[in-house]
Protein backbone atom coordinates (compact mmCIF):
# COMPACT_ATOMS: atom_id res chain seq x y z
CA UNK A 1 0.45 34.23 7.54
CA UNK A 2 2.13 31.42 9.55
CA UNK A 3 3.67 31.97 12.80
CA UNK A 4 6.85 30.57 13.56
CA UNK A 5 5.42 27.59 15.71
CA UNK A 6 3.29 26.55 12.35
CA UNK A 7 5.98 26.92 10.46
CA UNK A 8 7.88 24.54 12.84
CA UNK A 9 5.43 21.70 13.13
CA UNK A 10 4.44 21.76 9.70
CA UNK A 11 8.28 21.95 8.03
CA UNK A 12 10.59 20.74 11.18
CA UNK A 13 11.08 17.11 9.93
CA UNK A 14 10.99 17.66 6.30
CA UNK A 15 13.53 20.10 6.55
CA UNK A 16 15.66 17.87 8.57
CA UNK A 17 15.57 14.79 6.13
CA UNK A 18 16.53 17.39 3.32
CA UNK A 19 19.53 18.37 4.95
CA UNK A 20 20.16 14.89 6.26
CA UNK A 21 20.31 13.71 2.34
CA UNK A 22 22.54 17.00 1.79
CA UNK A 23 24.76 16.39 4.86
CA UNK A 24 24.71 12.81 5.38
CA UNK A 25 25.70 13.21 9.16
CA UNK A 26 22.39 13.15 11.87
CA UNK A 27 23.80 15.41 14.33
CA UNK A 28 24.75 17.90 11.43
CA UNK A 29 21.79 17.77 9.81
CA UNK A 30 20.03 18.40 13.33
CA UNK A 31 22.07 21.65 13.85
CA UNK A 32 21.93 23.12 10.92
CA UNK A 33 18.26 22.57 11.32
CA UNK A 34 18.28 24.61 14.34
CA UNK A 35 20.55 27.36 12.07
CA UNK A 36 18.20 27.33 9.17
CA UNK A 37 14.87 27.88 11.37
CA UNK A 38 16.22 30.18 13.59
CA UNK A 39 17.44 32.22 10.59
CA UNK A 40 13.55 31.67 9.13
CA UNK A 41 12.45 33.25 12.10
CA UNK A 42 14.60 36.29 12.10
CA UNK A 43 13.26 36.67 8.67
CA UNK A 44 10.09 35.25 8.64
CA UNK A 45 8.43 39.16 8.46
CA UNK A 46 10.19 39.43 5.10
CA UNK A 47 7.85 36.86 3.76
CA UNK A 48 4.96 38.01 1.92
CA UNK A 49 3.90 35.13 -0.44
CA UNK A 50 2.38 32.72 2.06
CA UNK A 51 2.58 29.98 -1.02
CA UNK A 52 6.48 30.72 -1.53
CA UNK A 53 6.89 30.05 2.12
CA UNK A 54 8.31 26.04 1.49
CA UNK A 55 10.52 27.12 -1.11
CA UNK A 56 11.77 30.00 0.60
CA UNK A 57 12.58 27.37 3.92
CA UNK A 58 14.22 25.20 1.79
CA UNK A 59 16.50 27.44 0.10
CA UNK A 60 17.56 28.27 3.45
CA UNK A 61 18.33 24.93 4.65
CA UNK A 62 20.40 24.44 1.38
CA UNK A 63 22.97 26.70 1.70
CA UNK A 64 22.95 26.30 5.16
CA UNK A 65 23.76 23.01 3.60
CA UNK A 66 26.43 24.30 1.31
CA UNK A 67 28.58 26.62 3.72
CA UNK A 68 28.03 23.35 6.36
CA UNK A 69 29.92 21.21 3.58
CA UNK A 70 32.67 23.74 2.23
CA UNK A 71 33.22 25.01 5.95
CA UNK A 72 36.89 25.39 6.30
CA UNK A 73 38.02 24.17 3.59
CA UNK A 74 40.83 26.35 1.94
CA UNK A 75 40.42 25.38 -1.69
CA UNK A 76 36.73 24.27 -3.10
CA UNK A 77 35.79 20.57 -2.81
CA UNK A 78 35.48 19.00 -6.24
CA UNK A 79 32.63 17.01 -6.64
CA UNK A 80 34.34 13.70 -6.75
CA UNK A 81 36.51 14.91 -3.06
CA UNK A 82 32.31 15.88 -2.26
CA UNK A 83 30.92 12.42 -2.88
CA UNK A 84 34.07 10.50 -1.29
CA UNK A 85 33.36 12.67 2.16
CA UNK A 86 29.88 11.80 1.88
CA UNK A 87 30.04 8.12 1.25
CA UNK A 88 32.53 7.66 4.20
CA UNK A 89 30.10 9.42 5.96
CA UNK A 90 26.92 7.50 5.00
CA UNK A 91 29.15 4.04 5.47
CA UNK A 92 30.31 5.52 9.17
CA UNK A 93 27.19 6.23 10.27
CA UNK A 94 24.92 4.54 12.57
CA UNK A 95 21.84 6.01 11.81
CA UNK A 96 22.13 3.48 8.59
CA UNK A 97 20.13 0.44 8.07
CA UNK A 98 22.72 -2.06 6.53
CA UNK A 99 20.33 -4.72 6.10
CA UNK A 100 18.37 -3.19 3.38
CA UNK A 101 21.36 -3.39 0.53
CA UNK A 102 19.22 -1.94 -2.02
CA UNK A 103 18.37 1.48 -0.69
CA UNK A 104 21.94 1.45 0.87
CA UNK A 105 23.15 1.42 -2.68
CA UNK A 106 20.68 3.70 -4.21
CA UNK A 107 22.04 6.12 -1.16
CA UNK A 108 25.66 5.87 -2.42
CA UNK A 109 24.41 6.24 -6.06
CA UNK A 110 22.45 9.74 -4.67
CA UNK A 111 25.87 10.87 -3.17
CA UNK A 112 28.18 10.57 -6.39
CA UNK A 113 25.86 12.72 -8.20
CA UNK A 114 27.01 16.73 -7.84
CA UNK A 115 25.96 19.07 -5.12
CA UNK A 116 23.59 20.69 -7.87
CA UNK A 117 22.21 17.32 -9.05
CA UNK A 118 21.73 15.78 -5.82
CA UNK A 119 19.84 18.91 -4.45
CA UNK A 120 17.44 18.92 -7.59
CA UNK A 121 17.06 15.44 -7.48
CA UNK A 122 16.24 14.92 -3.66
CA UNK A 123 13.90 18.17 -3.62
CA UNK A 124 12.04 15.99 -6.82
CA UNK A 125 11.82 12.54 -5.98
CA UNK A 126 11.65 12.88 -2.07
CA UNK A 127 10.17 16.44 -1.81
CA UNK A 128 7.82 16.21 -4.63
CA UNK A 129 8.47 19.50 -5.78
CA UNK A 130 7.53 20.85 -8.95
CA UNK A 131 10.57 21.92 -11.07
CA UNK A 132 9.56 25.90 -10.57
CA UNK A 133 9.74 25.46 -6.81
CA UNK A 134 13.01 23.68 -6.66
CA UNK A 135 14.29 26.66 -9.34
CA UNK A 136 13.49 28.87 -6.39
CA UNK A 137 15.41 26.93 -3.98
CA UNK A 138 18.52 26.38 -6.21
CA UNK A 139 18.51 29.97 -8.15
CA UNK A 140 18.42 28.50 -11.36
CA UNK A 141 14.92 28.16 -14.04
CA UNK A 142 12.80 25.57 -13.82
CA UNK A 143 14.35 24.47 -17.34
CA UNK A 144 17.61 23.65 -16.11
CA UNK A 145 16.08 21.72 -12.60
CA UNK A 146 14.56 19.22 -15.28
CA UNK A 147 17.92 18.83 -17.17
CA UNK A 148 19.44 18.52 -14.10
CA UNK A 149 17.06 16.08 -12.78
CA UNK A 150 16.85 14.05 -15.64
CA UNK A 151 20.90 13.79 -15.80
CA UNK A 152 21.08 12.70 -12.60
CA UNK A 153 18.50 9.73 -12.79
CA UNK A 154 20.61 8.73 -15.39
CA UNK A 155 23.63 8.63 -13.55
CA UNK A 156 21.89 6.70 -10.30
CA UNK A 157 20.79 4.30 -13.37
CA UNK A 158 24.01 3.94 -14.56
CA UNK A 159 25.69 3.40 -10.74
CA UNK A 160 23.12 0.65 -9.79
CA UNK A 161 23.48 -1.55 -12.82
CA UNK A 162 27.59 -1.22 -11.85
């Protein structure tokens, strides 16, 4: 089984560019980061499926994610108010490169896309997960990660050839 300093070096920095997609914001991303290992280590006896133990980390991080997002907020976000709080963020920040107006776009296209979508699709195309992983993450099957997935390529089609 891994000890908690594996499980840092090997999972530190891909957990904190999935959160950074989720979140947007660096300095967010970076503390909840810190919340979701520090919960992993409080927990990290429960574990006994030493191949579940990515999935398991990144569920974590997720709705770290998720409360990070709706924090606050006295009515639910819809996902339009979602996407609008992310792309100020994304055009705000200056952890951006601004230069490369093609992945700046396909960023913005990412963040109209629901929380749902966006989370299956980043944990697919920059995680390489396989569709029963990212079920785990996002407690759904592994049928309705590819629907999911394959609605929301179609939609960051669809916003790029705007």
């Amino acid at each position: 089984m891994l000890n908690f300093t594996e499980l840092v070096k090997r999972y530190q920095e891909p957990l904190y560019w999935h959160l950074r997609r989720l979140v947007v914001n660096h300095e967010d991303a970076r503390d909840l980061l810190q919340e979701s290992l520090l919960q992993a280590w409080q927990k990290l006896d429960s574990i006994r499926d030493e191949g579940a133990v990515r999935s398991w980390l990144y569920k974590i991080a997720t709705h770290a994610a998720y409360r990070h997002l709706h924090r606050n907020r006295i009515h639910p976000l819809s996902t339009e108010e979602l996407s609008n709080m992310l792309l100020e963020r994304l055009q705000s920040s200056s952890y951006v490169d601004y230069e490369a107006e093609g992945l700046l776009r396909f960023q913005q296209a990412i963040l109209t896309l629901s929380e749902q979508q966006r989370t299956v699709f980043t944990l697919r195309y920059y995680d390489e997960m396989s569709y029963e992983e990212i079920a785990r993450v996002v407690d759904s099957t592994p049928q309705s990660c590819r629907v999911a997935y394959h609605n929301a390529t179609k939609r960051i089609q669809t916003y790029l050839k705007e």
